[in-house]
C-alpha atoms as a PDB file:
ATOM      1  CA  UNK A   1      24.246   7.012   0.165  1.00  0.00           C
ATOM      2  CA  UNK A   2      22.732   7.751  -3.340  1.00  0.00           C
ATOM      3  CA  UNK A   3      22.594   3.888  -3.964  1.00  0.00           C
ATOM      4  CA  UNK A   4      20.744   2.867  -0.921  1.00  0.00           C
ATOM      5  CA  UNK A   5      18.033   6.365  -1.862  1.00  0.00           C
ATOM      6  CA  UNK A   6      17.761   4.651  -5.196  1.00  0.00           C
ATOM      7  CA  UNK A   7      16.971   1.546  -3.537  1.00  0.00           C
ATOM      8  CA  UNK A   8      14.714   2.809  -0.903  1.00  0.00           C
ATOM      9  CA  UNK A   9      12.755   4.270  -3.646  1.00  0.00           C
ATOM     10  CA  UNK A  10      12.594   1.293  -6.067  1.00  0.00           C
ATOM     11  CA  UNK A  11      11.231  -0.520  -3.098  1.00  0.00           C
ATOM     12  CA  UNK A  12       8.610   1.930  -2.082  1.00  0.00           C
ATOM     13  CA  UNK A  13       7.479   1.658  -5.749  1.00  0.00           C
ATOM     14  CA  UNK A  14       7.581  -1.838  -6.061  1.00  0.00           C
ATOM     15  CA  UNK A  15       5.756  -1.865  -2.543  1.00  0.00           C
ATOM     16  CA  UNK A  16       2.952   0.231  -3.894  1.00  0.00           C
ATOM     17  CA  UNK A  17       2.419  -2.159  -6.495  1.00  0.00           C
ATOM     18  CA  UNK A  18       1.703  -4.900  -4.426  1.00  0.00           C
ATOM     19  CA  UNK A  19      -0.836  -3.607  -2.044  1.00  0.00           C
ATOM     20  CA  UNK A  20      -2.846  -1.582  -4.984  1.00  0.00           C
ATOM     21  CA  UNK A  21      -2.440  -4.978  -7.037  1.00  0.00           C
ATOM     22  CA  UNK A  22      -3.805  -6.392  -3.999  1.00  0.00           C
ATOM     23  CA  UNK A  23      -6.466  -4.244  -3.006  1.00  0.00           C
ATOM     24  CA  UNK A  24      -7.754  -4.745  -6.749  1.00  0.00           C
ATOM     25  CA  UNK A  25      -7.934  -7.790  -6.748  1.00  0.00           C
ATOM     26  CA  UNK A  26      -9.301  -8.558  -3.176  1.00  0.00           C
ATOM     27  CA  UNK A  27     -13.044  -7.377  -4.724  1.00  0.00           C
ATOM     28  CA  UNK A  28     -13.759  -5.474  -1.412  1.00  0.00           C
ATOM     29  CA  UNK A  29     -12.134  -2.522   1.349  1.00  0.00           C
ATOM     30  CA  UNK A  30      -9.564  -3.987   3.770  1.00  0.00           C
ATOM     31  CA  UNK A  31      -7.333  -3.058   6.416  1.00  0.00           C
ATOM     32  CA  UNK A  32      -3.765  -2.260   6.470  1.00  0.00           C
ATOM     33  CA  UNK A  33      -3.534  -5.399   9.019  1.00  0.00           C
ATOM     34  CA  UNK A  34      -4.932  -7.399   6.140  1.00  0.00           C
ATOM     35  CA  UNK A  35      -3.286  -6.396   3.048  1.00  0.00           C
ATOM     36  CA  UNK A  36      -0.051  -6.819   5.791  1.00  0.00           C
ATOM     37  CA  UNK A  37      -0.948 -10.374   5.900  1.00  0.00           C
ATOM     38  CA  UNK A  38      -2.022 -11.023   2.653  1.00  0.00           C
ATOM     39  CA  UNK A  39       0.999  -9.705   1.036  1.00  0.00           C
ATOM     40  CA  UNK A  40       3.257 -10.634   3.760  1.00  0.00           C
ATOM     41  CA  UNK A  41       4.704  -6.995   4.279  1.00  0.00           C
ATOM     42  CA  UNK A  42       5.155  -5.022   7.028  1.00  0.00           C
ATOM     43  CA  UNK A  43       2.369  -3.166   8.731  1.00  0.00           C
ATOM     44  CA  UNK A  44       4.108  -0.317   9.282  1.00  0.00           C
ATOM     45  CA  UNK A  45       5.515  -0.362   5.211  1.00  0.00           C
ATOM     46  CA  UNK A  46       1.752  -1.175   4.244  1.00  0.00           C
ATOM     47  CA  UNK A  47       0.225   2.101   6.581  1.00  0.00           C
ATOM     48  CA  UNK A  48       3.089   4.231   4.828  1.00  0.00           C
ATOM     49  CA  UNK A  49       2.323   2.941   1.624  1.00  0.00           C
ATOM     50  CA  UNK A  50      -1.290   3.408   1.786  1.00  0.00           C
ATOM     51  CA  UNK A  51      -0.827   7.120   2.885  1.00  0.00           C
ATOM     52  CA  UNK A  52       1.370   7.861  -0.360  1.00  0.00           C
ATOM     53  CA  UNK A  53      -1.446   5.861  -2.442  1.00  0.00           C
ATOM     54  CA  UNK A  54      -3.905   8.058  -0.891  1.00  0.00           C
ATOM     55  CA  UNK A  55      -2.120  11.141  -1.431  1.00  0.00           C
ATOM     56  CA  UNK A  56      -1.649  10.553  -5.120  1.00  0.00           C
ATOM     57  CA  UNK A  57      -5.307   9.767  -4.845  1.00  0.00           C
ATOM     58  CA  UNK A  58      -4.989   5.806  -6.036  1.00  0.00           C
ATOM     59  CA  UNK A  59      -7.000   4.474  -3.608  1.00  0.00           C
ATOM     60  CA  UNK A  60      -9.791   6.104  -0.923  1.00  0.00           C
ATOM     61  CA  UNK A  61     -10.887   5.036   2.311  1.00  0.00           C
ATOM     62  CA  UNK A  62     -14.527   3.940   1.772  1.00  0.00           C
ATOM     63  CA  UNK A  63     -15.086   3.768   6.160  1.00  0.00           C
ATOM     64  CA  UNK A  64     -12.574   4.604   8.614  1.00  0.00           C
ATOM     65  CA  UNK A  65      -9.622   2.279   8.852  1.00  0.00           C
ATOM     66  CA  UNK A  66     -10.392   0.536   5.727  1.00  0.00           C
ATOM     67  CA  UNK A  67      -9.167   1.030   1.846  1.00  0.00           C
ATOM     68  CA  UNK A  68     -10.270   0.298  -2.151  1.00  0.00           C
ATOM     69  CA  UNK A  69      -8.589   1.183  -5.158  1.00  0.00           C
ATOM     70  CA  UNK A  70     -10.546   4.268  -6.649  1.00  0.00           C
END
C-alpha cells in the first residue's frame, strides 16, 4: 500500500510537469480538453491536475474554462 502511495504521488508530480510544461510553452490559455490531447493524458488526470496547479497558485484561469501559467 505505501508503494503504490509513493507511486501515485510520483505520477501526480510528474503529471503536473507536463501540463504546466505544456501550458508554457503553448504561448496562449487552453482547455483541459486541449492540454488532454496535446499531452495525450487523461481528461479527468488533466482537470485534477489543473485544480492542484491552481491551488498552489502555478497557473490562473485567465476566462472561464480556460488556463495559463502565471
Amino acid at each position: 500500500m505505501f508503494i503504490h502511495s509513493m507511486i501515485k504521488k510520483l505520477t501526480i508530480m510528474e503529471t503536473k510537469t507536463i501540463v504546466l510544461e505544456t501550458l508554457k510553452t503553448a504561448g496562449k490559455p487552453l482547455k483541459s480538453g486541449e492540454i488532454a490531447e496535446m499531452t495525450q493524458l487523461d481528461k479527468k488526470l488533466v482537470d485534477k491536475t489543473l485544480k492542484t496547479l491552481k491551488d498552489e497558485e502555478l497557473i490562473h484561469s485567465p476566462k472561464r474554462c480556460f488556463y495559463a501559467p502565471q
